[in-house]
N, C-alpha and C. Protein backbone atom coordinates (compact mmCIF):
# COMPACT_ATOMS: atom_id res chain seq x y z
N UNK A 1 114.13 49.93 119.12
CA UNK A 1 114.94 48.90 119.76
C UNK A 1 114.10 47.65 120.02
N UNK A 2 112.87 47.88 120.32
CA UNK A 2 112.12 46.77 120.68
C UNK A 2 111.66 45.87 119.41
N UNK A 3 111.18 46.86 118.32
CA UNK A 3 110.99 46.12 117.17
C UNK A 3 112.52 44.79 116.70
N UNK A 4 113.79 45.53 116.87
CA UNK A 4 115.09 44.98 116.44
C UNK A 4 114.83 43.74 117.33
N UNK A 5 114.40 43.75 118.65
CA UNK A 5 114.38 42.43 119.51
C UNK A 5 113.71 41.41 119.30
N UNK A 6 112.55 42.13 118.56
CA UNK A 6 111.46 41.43 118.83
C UNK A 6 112.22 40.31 116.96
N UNK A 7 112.18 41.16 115.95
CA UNK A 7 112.94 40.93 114.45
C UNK A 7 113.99 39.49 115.31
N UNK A 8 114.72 39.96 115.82
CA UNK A 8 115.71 38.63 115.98
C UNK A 8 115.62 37.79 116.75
N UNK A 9 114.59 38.05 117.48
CA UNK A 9 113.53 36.84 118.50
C UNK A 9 113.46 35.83 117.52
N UNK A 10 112.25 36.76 116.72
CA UNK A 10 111.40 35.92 115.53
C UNK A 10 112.30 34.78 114.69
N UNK A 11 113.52 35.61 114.06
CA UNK A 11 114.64 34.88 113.41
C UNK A 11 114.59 33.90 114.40
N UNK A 12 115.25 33.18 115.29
CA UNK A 12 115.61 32.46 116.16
C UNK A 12 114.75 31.39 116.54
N UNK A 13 113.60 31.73 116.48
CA UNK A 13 112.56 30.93 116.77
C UNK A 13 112.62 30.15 115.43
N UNK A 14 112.48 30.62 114.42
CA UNK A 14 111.98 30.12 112.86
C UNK A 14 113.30 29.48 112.24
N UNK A 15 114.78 29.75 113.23
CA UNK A 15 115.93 28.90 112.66
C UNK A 15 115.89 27.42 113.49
N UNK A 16 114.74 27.62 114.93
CA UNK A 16 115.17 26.78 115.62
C UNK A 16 114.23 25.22 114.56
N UNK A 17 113.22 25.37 114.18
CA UNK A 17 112.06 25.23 113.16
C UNK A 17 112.60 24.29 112.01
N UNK A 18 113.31 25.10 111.62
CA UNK A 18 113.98 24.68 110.33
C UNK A 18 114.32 22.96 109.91
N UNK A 19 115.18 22.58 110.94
CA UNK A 19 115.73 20.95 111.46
C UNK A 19 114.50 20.13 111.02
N UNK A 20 113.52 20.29 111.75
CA UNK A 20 112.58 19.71 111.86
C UNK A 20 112.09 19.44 110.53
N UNK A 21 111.44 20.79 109.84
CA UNK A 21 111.06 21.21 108.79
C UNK A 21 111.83 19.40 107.45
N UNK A 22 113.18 19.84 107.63
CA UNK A 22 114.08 18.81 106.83
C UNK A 22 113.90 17.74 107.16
N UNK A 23 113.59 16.97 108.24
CA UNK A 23 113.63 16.23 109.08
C UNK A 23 112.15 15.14 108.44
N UNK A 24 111.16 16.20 108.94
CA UNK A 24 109.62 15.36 108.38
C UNK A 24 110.24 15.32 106.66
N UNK A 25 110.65 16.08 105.94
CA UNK A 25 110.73 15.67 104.43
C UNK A 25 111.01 14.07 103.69
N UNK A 26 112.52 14.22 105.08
CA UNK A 26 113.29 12.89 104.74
C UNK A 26 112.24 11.70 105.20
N UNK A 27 111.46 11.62 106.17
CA UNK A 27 111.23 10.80 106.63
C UNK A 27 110.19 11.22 105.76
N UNK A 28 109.18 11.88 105.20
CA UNK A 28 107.93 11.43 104.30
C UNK A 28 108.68 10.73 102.84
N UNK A 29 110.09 11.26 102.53
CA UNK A 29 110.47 10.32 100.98
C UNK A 29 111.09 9.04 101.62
N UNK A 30 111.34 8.67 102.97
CA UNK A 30 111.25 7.24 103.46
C UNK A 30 110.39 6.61 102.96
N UNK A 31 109.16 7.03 103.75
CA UNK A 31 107.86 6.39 103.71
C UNK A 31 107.46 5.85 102.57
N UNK A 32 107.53 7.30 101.32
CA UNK A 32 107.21 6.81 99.83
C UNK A 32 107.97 5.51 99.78
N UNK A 33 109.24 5.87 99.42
CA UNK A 33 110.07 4.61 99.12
C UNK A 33 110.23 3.32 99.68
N UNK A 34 109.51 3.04 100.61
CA UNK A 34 109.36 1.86 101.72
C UNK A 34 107.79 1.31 101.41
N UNK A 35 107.10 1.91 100.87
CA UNK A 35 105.34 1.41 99.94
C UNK A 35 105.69 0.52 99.01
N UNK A 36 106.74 0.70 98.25
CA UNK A 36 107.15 -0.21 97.46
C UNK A 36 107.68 -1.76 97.43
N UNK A 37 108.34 -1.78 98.87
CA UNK A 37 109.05 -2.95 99.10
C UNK A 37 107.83 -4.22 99.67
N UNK A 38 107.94 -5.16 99.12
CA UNK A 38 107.10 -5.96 99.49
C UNK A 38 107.94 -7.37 100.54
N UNK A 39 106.80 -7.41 101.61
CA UNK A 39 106.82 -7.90 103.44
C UNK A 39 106.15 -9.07 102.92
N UNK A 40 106.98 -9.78 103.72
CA UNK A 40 105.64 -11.09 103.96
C UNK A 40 104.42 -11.01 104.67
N UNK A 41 103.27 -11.55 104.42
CA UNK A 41 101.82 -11.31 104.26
C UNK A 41 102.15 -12.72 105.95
N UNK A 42 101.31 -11.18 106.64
CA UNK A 42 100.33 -12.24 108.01
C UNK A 42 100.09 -13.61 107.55
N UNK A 43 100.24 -14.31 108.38
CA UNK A 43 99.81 -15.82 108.00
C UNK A 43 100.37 -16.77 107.74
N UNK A 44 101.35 -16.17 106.70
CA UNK A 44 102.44 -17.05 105.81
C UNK A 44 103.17 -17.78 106.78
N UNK A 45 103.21 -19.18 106.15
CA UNK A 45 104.26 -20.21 107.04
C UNK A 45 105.89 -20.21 106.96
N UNK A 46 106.30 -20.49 108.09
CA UNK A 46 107.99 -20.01 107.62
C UNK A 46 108.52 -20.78 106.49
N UNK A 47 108.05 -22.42 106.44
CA UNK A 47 108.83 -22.52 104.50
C UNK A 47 108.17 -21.68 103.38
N UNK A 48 107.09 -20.98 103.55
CA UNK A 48 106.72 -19.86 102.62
C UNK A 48 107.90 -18.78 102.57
N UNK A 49 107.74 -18.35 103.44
CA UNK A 49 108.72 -16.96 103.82
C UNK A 49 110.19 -17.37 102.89
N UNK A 50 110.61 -18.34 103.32
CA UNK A 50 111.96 -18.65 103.14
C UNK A 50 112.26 -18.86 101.71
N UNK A 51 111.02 -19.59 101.06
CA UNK A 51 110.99 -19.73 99.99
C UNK A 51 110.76 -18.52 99.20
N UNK A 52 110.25 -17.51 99.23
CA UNK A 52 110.39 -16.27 98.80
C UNK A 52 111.10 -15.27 98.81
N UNK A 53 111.67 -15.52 100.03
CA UNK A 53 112.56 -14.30 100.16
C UNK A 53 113.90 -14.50 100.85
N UNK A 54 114.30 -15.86 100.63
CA UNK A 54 115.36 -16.50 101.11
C UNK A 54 115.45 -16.83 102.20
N UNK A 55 116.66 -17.23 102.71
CA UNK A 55 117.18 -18.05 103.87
C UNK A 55 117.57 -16.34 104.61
N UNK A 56 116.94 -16.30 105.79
CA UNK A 56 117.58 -14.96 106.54
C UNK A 56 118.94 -14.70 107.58
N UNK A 57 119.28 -13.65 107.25
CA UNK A 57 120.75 -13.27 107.87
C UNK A 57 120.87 -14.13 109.30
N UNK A 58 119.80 -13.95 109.79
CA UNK A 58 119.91 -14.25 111.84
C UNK A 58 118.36 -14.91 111.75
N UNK A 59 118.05 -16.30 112.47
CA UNK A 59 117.22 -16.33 112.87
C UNK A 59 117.40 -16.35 114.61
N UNK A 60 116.75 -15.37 115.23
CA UNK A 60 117.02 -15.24 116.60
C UNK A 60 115.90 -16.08 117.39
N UNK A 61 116.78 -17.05 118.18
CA UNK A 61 116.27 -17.88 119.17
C UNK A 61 114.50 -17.62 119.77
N UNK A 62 113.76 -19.09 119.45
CA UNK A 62 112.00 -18.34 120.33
C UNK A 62 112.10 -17.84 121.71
N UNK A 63 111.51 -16.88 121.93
CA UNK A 63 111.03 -16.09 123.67
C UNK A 63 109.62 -16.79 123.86
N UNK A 64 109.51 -17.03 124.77
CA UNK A 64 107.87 -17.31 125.19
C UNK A 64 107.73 -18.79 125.53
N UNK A 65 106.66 -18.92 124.88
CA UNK A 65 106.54 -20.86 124.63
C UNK A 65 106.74 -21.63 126.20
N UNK A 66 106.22 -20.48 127.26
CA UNK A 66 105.45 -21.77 128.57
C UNK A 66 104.12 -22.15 128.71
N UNK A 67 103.69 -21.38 127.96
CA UNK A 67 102.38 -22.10 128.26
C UNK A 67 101.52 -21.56 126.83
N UNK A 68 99.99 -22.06 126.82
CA UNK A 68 99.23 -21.52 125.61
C UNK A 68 99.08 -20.00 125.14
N UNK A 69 99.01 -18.97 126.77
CA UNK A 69 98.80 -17.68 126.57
C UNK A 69 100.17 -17.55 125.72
N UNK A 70 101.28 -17.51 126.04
CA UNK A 70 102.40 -17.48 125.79
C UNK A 70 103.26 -18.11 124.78
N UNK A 71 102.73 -18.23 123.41
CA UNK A 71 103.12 -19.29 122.16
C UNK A 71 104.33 -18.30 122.46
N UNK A 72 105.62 -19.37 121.26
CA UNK A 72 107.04 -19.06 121.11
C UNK A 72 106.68 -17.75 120.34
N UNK A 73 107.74 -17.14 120.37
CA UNK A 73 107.80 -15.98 119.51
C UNK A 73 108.99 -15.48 118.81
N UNK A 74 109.49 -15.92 117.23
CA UNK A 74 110.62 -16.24 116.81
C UNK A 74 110.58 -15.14 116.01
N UNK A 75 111.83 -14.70 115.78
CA UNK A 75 112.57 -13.37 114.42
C UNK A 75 113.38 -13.98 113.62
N UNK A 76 113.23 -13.48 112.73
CA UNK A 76 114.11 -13.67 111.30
C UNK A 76 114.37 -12.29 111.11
N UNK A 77 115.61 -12.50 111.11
CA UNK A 77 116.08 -10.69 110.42
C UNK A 77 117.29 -10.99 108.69
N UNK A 78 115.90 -10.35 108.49
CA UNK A 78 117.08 -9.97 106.80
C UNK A 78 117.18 -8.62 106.39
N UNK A 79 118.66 -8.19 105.38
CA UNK A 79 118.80 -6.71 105.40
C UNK A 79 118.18 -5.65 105.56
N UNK A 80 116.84 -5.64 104.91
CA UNK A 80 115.81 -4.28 105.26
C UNK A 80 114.97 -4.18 106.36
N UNK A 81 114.38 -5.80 106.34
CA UNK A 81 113.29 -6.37 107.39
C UNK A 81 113.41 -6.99 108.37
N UNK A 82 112.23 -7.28 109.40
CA UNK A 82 112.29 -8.34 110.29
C UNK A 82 110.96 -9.30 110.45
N UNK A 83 110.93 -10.35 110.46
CA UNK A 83 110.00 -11.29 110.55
C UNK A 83 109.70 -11.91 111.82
N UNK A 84 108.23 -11.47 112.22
CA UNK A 84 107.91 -12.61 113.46
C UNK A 84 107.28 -13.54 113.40
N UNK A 85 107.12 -14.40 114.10
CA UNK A 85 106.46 -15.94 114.11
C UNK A 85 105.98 -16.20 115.33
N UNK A 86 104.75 -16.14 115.12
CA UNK A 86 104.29 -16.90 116.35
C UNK A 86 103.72 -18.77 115.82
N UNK A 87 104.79 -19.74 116.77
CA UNK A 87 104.87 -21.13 116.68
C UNK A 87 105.68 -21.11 114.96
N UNK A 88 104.77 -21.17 113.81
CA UNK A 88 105.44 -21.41 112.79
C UNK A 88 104.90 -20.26 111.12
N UNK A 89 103.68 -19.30 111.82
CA UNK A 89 102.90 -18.28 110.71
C UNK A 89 103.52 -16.83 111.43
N UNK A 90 103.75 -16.21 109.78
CA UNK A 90 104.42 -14.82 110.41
C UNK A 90 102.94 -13.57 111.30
N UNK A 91 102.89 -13.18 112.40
CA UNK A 91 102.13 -12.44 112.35
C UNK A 91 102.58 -10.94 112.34
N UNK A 92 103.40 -10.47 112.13
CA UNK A 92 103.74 -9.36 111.61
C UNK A 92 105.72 -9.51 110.59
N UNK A 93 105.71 -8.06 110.13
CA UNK A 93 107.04 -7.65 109.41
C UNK A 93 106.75 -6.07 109.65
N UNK A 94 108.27 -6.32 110.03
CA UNK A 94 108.77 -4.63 109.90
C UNK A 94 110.31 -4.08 109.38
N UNK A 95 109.85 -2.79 108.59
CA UNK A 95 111.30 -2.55 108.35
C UNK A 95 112.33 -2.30 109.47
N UNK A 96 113.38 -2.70 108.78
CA UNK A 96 114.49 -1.85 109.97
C UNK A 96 114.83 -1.04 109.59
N UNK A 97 115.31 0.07 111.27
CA UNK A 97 115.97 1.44 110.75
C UNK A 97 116.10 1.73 110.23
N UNK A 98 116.34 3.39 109.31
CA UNK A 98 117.45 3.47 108.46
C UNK A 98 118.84 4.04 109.34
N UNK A 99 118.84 4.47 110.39
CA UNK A 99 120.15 4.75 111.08
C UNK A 99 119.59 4.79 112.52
N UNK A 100 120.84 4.56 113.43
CA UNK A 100 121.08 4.64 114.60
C UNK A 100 119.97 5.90 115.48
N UNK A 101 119.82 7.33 114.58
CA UNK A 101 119.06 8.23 115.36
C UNK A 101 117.77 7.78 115.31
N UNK A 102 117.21 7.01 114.26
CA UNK A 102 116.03 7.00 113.94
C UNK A 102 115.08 6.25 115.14
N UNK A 103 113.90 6.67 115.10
CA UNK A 103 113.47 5.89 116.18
C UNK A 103 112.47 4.59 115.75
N UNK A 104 112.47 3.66 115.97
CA UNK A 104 111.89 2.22 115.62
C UNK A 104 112.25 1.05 116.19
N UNK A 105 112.22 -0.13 115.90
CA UNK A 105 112.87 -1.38 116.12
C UNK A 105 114.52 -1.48 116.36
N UNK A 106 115.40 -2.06 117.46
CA UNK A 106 116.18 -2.02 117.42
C UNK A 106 117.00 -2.87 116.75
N UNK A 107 118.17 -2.65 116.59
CA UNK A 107 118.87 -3.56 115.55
C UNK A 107 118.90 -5.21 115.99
N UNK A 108 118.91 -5.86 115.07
CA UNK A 108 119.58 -7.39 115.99
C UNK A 108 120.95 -7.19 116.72
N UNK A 109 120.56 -7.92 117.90
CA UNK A 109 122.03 -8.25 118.61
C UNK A 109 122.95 -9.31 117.96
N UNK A 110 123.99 -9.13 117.83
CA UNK A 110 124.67 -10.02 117.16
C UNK A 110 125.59 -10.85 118.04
């Protein structure tokens, strides 16, 4: 009897497992497939950006910009990506989501 308990313990534990298991897969053939897409490069000035990779969906209003510690800090969001700017050079890009569960950057507010 104890062995039978212990047998469908084990099951239970190793179904709870499983999710996960699927889970890291999807998100490692994300990853692959997201190496490929090419971000605008640190540095780049926003008529660079624009000129490469078009005019973007939303540019969302600068935050910041009272004082020197505090340069503006502007987004550009286009379908996959998002672009920041500090004053007028991007210093970072990131993808967006691929869905609502995922955890990362949140969507633009619209």
């Amino acid at each position: 009897m104890k062995l039978l308990t212990l047998s469908i313990a084990a099951g239970l534990l190793l179904s709870l497992n499983a999710p996960v298991a699927s889970a890291d897969n999807l998100l490692i053939e994300r990853v692959r497939s997201e190496q490929a897409i090419t971000l605008p490069k640190r540095g780049s000035h926003m008529s660079q950006v624009e000129a490469r990779f078009g005019a973007p969906q939303q540019k969302v209003a600068a935050v910041g910009g009272g004082s020197r510690r505090t340069p503006p800090i502007t987004r550009w969001v286009y379908s996959g990506f998002s672009v920041y700017f500090e004053n007028t050079h991007v210093v970072d890009a990131v993808l967006n989501r691929a869905n609502a569960q995922e955890v990362g950057p949140a969507p633009a507010r619209q």
